[in-house]
PDB file of N, CA and C in Angstrom:
ATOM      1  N   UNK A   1      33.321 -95.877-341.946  1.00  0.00           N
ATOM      2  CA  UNK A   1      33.811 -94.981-340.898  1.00  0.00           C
ATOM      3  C   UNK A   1      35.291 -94.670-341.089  1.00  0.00           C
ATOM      4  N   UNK A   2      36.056 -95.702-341.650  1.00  0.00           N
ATOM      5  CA  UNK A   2      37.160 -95.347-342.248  1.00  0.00           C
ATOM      6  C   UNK A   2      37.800 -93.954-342.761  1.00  0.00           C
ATOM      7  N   UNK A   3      37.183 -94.346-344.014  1.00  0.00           N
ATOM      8  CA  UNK A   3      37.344 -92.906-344.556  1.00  0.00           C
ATOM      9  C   UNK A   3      36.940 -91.826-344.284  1.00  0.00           C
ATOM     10  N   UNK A   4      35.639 -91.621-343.099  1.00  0.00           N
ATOM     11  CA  UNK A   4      34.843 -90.357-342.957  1.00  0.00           C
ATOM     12  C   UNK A   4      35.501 -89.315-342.102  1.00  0.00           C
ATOM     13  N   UNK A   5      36.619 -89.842-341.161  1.00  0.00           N
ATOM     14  CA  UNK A   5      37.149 -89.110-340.524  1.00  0.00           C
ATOM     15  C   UNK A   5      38.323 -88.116-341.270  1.00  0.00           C
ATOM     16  N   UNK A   6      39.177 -88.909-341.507  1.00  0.00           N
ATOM     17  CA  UNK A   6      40.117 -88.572-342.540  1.00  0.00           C
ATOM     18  C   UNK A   6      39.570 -87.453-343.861  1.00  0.00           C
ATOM     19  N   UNK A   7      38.208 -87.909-344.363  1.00  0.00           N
ATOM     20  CA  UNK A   7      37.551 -87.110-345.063  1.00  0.00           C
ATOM     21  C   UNK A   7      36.678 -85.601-344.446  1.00  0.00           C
ATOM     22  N   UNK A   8      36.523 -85.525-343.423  1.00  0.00           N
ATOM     23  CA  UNK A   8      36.989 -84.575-342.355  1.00  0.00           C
ATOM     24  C   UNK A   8      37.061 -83.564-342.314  1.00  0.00           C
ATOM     25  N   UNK A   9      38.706 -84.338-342.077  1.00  0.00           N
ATOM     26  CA  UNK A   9      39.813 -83.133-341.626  1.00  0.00           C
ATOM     27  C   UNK A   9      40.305 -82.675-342.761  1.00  0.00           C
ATOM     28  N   UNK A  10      40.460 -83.418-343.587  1.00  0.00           N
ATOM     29  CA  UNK A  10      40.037 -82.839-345.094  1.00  0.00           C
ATOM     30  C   UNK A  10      39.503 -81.519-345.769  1.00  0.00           C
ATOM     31  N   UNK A  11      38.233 -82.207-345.581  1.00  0.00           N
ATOM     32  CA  UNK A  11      37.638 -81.221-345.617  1.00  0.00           C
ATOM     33  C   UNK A  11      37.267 -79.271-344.736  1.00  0.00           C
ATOM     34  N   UNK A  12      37.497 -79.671-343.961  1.00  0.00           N
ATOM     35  CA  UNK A  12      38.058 -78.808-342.819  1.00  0.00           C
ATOM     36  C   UNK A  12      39.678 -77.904-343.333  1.00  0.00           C
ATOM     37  N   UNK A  13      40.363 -78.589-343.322  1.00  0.00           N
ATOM     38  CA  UNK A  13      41.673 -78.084-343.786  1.00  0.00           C
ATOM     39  C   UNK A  13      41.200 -77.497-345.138  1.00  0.00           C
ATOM     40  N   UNK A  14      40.263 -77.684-346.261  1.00  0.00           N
ATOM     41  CA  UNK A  14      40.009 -77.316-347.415  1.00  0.00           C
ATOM     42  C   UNK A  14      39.774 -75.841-347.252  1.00  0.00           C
ATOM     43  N   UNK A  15      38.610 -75.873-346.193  1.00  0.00           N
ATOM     44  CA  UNK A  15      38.170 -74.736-346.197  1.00  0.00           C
ATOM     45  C   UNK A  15      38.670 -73.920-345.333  1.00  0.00           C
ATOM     46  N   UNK A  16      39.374 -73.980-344.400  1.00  0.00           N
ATOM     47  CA  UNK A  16      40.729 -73.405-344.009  1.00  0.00           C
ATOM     48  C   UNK A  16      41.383 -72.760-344.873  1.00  0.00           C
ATOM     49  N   UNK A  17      42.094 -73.415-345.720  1.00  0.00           N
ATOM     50  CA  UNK A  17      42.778 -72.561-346.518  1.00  0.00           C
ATOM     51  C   UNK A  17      42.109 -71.898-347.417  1.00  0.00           C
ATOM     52  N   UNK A  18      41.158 -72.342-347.980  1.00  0.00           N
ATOM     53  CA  UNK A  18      40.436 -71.231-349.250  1.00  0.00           C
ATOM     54  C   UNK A  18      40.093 -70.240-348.381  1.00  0.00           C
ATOM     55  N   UNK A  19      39.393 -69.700-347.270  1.00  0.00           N
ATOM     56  CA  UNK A  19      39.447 -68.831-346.772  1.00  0.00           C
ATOM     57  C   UNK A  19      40.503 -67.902-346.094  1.00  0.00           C
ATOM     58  N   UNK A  20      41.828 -68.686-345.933  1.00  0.00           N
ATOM     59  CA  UNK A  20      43.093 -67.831-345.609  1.00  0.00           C
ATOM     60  C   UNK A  20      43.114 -67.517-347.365  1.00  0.00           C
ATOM     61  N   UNK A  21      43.057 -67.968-348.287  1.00  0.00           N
ATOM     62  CA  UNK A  21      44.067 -67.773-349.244  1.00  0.00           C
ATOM     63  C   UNK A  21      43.036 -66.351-350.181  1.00  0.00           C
ATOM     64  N   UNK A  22      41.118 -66.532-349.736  1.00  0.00           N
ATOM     65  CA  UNK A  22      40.386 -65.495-349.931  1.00  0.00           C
ATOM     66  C   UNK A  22      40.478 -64.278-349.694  1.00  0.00           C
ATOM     67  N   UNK A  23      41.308 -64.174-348.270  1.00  0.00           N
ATOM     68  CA  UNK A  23      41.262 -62.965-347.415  1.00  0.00           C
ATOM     69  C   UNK A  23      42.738 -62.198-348.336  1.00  0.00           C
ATOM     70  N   UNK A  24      43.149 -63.093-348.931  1.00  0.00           N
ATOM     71  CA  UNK A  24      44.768 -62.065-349.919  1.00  0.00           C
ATOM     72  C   UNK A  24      43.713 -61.834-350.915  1.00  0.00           C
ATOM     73  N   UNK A  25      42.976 -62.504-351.652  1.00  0.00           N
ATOM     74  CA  UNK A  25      42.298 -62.689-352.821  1.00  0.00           C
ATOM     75  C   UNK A  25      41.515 -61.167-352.578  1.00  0.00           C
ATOM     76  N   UNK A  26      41.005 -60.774-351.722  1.00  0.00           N
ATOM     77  CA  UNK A  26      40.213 -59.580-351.316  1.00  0.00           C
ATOM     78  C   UNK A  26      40.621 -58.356-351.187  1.00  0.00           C
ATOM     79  N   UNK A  27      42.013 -58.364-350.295  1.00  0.00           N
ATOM     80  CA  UNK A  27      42.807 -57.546-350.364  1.00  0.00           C
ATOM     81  C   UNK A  27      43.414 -57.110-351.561  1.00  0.00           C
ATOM     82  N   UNK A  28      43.587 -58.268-352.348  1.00  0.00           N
ATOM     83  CA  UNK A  28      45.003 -57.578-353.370  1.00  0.00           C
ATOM     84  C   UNK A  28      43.826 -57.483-354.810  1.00  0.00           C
ATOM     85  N   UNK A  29      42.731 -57.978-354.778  1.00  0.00           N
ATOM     86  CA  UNK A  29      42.393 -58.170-356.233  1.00  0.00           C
ATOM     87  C   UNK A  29      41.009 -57.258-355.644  1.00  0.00           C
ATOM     88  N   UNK A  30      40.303 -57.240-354.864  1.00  0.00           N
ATOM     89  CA  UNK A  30      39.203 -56.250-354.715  1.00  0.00           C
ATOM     90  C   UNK A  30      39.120 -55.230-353.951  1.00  0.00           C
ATOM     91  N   UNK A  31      40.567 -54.608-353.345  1.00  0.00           N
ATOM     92  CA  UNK A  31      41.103 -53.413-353.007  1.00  0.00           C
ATOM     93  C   UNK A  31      40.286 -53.174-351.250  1.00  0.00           C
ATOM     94  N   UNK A  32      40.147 -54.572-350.884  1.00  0.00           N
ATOM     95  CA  UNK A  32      39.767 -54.294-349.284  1.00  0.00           C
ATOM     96  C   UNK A  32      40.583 -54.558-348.534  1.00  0.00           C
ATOM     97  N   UNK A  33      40.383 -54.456-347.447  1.00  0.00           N
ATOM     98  CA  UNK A  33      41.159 -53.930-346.455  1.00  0.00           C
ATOM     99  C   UNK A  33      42.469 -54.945-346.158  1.00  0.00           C
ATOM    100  N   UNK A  34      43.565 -54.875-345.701  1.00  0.00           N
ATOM    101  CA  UNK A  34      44.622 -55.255-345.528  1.00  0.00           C
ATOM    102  C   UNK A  34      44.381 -56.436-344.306  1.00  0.00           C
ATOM    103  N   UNK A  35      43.719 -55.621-343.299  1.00  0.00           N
ATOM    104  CA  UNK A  35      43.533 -56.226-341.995  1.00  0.00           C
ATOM    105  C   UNK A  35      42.804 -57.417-341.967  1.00  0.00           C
ATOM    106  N   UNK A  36      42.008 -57.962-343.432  1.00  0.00           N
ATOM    107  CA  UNK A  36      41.616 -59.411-343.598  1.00  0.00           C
ATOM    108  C   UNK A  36      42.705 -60.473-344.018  1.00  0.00           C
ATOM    109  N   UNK A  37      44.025 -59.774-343.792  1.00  0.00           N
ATOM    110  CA  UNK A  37      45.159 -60.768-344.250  1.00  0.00           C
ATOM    111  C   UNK A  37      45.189 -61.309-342.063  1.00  0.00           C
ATOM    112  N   UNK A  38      44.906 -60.264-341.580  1.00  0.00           N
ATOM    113  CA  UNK A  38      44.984 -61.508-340.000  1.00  0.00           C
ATOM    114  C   UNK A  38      44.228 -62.896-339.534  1.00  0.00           C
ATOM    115  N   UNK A  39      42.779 -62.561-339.854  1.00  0.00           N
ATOM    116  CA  UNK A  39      42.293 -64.090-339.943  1.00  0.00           C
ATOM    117  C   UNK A  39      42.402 -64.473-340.894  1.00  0.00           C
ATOM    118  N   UNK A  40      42.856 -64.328-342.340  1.00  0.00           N
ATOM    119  CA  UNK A  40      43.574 -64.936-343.030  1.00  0.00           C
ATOM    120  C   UNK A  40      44.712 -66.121-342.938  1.00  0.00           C
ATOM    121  N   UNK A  41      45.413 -65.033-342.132  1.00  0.00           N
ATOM    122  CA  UNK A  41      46.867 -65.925-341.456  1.00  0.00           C
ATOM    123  C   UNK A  41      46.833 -67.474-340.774  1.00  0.00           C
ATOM    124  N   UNK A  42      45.605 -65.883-339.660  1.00  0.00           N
ATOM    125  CA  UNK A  42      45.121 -67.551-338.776  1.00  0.00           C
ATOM    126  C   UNK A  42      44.267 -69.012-339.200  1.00  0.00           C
ATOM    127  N   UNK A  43      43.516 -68.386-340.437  1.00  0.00           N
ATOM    128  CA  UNK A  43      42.848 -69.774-341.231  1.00  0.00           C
ATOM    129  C   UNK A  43      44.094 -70.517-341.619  1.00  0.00           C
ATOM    130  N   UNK A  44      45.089 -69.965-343.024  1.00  0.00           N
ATOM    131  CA  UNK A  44      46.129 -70.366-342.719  1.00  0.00           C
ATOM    132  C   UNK A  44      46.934 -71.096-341.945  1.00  0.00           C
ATOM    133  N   UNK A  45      46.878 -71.082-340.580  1.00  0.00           N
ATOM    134  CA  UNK A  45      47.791 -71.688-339.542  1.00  0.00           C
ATOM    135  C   UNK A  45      46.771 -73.211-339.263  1.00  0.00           C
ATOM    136  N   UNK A  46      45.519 -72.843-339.122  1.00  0.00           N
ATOM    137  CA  UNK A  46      44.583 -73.641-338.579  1.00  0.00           C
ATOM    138  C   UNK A  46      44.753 -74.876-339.624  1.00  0.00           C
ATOM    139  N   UNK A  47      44.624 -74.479-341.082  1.00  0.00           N
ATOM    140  CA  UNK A  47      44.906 -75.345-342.088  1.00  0.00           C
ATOM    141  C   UNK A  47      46.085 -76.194-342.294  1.00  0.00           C
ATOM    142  N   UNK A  48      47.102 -75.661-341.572  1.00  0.00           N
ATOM    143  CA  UNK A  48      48.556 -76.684-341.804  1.00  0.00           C
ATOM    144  C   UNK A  48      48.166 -77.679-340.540  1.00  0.00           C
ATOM    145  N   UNK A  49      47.629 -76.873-339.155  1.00  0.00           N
ATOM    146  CA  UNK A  49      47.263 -77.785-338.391  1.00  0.00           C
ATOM    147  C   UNK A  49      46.328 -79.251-338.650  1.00  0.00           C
ATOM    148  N   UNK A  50      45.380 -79.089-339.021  1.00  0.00           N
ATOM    149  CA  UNK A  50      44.723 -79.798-339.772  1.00  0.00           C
ATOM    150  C   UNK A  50      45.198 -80.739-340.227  1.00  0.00           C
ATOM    151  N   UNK A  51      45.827 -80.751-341.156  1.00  0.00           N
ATOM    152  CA  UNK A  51      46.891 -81.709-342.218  1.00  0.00           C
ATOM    153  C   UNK A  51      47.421 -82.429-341.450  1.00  0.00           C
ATOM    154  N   UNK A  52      47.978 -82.029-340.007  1.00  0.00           N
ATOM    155  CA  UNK A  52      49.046 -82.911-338.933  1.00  0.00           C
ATOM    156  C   UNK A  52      48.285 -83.731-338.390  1.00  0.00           C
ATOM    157  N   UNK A  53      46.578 -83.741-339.116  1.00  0.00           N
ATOM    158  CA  UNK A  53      46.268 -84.657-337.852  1.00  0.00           C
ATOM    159  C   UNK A  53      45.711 -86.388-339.206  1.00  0.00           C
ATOM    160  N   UNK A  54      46.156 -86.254-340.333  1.00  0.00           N
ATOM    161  CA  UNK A  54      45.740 -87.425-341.092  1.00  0.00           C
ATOM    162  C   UNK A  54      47.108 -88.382-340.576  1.00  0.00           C
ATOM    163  N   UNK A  55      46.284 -89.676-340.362  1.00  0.00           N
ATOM    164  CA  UNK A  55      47.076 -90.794-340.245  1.00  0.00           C
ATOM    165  C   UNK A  55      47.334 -91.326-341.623  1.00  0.00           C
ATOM    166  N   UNK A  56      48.502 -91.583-341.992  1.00  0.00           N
ATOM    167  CA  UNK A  56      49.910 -91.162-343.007  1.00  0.00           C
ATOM    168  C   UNK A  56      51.255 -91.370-342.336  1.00  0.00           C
ATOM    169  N   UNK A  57      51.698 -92.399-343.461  1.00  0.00           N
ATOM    170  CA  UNK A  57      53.551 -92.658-342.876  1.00  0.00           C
ATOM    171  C   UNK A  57      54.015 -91.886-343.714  1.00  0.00           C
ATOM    172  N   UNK A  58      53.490 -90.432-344.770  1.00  0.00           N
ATOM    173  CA  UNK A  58      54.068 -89.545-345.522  1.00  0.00           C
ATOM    174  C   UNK A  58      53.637 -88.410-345.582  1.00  0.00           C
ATOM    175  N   UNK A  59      54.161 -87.553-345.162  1.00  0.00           N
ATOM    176  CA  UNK A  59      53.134 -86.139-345.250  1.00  0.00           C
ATOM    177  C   UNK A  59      53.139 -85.600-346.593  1.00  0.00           C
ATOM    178  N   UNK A  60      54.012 -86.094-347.916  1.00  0.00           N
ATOM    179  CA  UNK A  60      53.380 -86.421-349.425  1.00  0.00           C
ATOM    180  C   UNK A  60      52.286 -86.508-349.385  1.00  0.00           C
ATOM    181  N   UNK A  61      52.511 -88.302-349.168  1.00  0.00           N
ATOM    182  CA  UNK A  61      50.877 -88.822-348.994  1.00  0.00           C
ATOM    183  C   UNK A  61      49.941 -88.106-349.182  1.00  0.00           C
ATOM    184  N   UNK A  62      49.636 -87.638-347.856  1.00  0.00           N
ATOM    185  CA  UNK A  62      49.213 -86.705-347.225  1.00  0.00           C
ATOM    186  C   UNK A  62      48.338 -85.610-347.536  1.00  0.00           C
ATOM    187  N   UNK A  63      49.466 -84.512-348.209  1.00  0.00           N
ATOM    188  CA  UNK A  63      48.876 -83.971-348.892  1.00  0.00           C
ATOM    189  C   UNK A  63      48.362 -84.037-350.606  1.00  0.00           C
ATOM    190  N   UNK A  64      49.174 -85.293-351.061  1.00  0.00           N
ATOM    191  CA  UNK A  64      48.574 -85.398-352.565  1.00  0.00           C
ATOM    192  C   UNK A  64      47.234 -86.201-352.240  1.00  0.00           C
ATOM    193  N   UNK A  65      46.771 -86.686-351.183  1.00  0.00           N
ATOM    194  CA  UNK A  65      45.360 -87.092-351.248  1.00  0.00           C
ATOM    195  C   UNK A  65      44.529 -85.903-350.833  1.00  0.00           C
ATOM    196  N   UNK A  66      45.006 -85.277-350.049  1.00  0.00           N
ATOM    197  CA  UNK A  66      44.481 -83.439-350.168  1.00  0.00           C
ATOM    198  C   UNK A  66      44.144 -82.775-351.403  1.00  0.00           C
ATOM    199  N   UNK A  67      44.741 -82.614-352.182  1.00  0.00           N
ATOM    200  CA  UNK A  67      44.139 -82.240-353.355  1.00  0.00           C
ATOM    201  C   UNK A  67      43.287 -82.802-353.804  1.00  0.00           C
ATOM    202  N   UNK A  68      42.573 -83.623-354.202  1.00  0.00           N
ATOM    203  CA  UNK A  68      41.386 -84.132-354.501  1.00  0.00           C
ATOM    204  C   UNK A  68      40.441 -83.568-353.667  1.00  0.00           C
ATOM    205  N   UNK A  69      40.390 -83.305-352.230  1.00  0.00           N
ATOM    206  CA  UNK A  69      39.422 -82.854-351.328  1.00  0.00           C
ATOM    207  C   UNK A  69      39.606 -81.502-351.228  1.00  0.00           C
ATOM    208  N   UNK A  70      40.336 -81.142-351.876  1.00  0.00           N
ATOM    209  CA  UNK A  70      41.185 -78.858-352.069  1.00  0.00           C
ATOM    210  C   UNK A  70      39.891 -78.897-353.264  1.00  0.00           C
ATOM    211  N   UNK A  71      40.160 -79.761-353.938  1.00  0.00           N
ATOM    212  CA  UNK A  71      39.251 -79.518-355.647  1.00  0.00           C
ATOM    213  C   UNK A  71      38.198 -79.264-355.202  1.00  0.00           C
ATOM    214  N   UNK A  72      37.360 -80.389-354.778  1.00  0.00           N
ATOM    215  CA  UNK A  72      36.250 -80.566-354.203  1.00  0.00           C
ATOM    216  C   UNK A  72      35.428 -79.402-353.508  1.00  0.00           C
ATOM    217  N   UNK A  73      36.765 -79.132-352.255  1.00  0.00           N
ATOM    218  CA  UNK A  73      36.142 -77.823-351.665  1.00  0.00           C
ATOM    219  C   UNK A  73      35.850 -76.604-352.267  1.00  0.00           C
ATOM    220  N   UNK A  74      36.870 -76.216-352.872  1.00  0.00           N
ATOM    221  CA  UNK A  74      37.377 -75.172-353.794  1.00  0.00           C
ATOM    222  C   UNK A  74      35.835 -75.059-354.284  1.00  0.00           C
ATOM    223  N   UNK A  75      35.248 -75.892-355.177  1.00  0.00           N
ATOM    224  CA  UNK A  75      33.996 -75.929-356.054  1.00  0.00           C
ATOM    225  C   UNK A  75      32.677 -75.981-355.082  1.00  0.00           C
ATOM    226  N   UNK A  76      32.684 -76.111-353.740  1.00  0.00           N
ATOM    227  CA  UNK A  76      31.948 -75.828-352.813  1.00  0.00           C
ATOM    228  C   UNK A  76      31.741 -74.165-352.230  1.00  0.00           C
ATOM    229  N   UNK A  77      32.983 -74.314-352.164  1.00  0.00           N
ATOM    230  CA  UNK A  77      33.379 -72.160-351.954  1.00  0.00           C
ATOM    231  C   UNK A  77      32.760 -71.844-353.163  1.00  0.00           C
ATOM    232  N   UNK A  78      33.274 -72.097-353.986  1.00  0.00           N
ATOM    233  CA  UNK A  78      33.192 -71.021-355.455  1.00  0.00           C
ATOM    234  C   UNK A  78      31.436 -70.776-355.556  1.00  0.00           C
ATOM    235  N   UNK A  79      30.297 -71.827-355.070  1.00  0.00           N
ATOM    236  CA  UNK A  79      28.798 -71.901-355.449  1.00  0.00           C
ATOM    237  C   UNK A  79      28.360 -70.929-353.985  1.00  0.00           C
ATOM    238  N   UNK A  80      28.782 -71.520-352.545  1.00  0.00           N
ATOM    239  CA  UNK A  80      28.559 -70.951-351.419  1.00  0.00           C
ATOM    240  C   UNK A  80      28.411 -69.375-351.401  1.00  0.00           C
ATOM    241  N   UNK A  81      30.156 -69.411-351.296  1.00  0.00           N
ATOM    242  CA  UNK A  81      30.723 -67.895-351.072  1.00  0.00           C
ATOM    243  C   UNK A  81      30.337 -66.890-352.176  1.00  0.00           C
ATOM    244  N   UNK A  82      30.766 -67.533-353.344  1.00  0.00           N
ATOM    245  CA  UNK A  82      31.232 -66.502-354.494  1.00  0.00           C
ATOM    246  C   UNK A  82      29.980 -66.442-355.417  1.00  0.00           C
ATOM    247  N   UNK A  83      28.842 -67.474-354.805  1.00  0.00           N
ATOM    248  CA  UNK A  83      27.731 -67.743-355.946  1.00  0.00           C
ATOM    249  C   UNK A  83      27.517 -67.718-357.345  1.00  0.00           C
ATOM    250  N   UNK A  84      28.987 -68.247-357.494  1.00  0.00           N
ATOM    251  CA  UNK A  84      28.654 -69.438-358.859  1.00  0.00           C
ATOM    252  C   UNK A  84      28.918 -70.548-359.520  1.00  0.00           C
ATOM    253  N   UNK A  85      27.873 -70.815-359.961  1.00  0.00           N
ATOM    254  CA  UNK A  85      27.640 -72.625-360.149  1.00  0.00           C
ATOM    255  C   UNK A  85      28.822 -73.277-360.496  1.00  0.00           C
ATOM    256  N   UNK A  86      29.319 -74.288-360.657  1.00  0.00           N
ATOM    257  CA  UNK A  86      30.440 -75.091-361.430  1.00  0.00           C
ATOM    258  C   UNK A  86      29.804 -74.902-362.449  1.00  0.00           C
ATOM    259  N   UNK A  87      29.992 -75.512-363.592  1.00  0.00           N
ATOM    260  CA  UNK A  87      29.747 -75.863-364.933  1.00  0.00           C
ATOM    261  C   UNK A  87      30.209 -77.821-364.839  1.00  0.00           C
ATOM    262  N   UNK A  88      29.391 -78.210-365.982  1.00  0.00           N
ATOM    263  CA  UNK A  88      29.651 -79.349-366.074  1.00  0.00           C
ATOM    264  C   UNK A  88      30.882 -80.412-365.256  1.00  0.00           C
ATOM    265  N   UNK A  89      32.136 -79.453-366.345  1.00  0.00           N
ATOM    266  CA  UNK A  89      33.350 -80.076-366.242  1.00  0.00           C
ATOM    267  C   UNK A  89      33.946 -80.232-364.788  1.00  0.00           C
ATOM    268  N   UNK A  90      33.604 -79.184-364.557  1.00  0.00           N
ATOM    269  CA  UNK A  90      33.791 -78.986-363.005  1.00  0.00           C
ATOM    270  C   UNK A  90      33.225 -80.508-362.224  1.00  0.00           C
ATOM    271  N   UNK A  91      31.768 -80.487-361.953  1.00  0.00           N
ATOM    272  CA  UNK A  91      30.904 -81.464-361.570  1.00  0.00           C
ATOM    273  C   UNK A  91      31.463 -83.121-361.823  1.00  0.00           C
ATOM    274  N   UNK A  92      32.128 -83.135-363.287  1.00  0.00           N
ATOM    275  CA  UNK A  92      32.348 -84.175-363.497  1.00  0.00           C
ATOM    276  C   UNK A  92      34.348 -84.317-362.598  1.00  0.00           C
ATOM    277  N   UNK A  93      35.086 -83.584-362.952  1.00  0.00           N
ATOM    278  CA  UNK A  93      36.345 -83.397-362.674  1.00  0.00           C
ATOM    279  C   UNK A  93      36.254 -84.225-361.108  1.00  0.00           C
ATOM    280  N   UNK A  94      35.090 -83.481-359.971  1.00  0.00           N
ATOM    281  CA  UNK A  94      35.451 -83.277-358.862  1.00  0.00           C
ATOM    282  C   UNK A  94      35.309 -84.610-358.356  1.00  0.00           C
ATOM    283  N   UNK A  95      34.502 -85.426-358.451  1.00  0.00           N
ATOM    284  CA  UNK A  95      34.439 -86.843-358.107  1.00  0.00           C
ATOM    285  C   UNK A  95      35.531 -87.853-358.761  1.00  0.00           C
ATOM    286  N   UNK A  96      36.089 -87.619-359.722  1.00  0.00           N
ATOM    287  CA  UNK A  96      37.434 -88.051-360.393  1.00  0.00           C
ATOM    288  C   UNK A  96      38.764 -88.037-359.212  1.00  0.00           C
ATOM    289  N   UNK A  97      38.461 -86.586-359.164  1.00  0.00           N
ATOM    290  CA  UNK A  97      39.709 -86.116-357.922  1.00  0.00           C
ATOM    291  C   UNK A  97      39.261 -86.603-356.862  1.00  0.00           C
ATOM    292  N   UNK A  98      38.008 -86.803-356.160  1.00  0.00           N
ATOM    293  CA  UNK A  98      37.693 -87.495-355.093  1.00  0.00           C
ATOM    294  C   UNK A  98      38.318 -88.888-355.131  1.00  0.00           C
ATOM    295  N   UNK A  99      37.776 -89.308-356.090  1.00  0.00           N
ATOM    296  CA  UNK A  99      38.537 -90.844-356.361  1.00  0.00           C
ATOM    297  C   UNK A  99      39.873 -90.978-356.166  1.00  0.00           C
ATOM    298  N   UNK A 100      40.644 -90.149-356.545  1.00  0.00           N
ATOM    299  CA  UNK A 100      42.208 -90.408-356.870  1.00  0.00           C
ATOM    300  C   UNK A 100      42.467 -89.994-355.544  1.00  0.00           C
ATOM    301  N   UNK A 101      42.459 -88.983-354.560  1.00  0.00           N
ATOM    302  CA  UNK A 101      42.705 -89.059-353.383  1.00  0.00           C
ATOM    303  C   UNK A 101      42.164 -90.273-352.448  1.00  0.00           C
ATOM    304  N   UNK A 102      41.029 -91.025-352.906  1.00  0.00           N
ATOM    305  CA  UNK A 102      40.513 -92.128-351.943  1.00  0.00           C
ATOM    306  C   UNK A 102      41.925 -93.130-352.225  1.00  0.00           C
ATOM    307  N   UNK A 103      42.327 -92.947-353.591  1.00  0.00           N
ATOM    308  CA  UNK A 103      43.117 -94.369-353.683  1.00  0.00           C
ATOM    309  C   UNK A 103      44.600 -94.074-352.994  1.00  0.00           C
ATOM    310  N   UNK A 104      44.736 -93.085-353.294  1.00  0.00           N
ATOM    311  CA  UNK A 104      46.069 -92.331-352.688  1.00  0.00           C
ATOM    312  C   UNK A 104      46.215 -92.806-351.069  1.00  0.00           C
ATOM    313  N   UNK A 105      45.489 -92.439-350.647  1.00  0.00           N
ATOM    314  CA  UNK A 105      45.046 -92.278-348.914  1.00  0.00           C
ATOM    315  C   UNK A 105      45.267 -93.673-348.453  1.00  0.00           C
ATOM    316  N   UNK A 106      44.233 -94.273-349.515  1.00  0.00           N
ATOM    317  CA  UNK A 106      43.705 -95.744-348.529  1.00  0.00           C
ATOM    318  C   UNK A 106      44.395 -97.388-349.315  1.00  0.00           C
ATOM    319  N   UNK A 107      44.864 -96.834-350.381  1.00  0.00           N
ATOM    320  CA  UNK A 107      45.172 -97.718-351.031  1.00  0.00           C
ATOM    321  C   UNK A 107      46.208 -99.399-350.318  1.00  0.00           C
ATOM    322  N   UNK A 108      46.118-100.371-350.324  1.00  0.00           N
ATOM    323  CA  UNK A 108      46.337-101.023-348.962  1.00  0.00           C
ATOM    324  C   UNK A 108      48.267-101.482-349.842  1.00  0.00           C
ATOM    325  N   UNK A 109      49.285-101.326-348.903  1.00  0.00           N
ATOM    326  CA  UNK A 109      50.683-100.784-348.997  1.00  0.00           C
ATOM    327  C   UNK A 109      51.278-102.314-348.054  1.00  0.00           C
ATOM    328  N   UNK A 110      52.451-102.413-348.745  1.00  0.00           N
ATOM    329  CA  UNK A 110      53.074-103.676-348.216  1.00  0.00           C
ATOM    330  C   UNK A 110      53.775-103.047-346.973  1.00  0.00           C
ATOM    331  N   UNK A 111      53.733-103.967-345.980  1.00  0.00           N
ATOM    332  CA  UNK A 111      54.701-103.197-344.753  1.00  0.00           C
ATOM    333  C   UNK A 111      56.929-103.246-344.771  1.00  0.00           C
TER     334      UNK A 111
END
């Protein structure tokens, strides 16, 4: 139960931002509309929120155990949204990065 919460908001914040950072991705690279940069923004905003809520004496921390769960998501969007598969490397990469954010996060720290 530890980790599941934290893994989360995580996750949550992941997809937060890939979808703020989609809605530029749409606009500027597939010539639609501008006006998807507003819930853009607001995924955006929702996503920094997010982040404020991991218990962390570093908001480093913080976010370098985020990346491992950004990877993760990222390769969840990319099959969902964009419908297509990872490839191997991918598959193998993403549980690597899972790992290295578990140790990051939880790793037990002298007081």
């Amino acid at each position: 139960m530890l980790l599941l919460k934290p893994f989360l908001i995580y996750l949550a914040a992941g997809f937060a931002e890939i979808a703020g950072c989609f809605a530029v991705w749409l606009w500027l690279k597939e010539g639609r509309s501008a006006w998807l940069l507003v819930p853009g923004l607001v995924s955006l905003i929702i996503f920094a929120l997010l982040l404020t809520r991991i218990e962390s004496d570093s908001a480093g921390r913080a976010y370098a155990a985020y990346g491992g769960i950004y990877i993760t998501a990222s390769l969840i969007w990319m099959r969902v949204v964009e419908g297509r598969a990872p490839d191997k490397w991918e598959l193998l990469g993403a549980p690597i990065c899972l790992g290295g954010a578990s140790m990051i996060l939880l790793a037990p720290r002298g007081s």
